[in-house]
Protein backbone atom coordinates (compact mmCIF):
# COMPACT_ATOMS: atom_id res chain seq x y z
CA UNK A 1 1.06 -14.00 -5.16
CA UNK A 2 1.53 -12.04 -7.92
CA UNK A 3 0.62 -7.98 -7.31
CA UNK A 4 -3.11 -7.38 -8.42
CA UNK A 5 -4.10 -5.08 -11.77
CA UNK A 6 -6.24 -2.32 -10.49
CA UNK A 7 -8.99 -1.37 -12.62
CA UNK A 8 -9.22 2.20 -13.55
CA UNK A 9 -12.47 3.04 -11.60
CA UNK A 10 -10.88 1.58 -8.45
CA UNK A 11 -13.68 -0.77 -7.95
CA UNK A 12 -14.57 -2.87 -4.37
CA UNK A 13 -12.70 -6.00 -6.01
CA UNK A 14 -10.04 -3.84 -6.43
CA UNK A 15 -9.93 -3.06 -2.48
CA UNK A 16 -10.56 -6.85 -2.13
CA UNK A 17 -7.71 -8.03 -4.29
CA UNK A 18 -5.34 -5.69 -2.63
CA UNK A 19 -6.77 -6.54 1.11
CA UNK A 20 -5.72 -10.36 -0.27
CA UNK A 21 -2.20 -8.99 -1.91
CA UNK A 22 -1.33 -7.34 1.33
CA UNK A 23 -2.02 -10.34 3.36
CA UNK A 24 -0.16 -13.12 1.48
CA UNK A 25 2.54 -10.61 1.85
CA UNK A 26 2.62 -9.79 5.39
CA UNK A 27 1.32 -13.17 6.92
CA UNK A 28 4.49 -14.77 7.94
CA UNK A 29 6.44 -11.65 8.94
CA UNK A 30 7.02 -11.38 12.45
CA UNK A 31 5.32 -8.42 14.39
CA UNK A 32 8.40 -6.01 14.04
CA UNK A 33 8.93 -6.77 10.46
CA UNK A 34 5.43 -5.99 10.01
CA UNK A 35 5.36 -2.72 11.72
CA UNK A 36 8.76 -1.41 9.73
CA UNK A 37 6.74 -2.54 6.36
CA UNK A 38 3.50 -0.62 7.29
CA UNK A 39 5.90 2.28 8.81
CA UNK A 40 8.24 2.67 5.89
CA UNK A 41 4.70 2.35 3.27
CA UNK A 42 3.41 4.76 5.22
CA UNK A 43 6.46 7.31 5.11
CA UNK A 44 6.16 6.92 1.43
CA UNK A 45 2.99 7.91 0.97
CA UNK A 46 3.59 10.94 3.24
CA UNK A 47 6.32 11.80 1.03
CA UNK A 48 4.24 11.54 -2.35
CA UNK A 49 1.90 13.93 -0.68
CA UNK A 50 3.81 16.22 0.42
CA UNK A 51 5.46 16.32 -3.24
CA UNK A 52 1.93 16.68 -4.65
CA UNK A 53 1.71 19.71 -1.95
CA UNK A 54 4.58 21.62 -3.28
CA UNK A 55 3.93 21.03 -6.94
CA UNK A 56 0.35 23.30 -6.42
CA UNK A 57 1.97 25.69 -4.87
């Protein structure tokens, strides 16, 4: 599965087609695979923020 276009009002089908992305993706992963893909996604978005953080200040 290709990754979904997002409109640019970030619509319900847009949190639908990414629910279905994210699923396709993840489905045959085993449970520690999982976990280190939602970990390191999750690490990156930390990171982003606490860019965004420093670039107010």
């Amino acid at each position: 599965m290709d990754k979904p276009i997002l409109s640019p009002d970030f619509t319900i089908e847009d949190i639908h087609k990414l629910r279905e992305y994210n699923y396709y993706k993840t489905k045959d992963m085993l449970p520690q695979e999982r976990m280190d893909y939602y970990n390191n996604l999750g690490m990156e978005v930390h990171r982003e923020i606490q860019m965004r953080k420093l670039q107010k200040a």
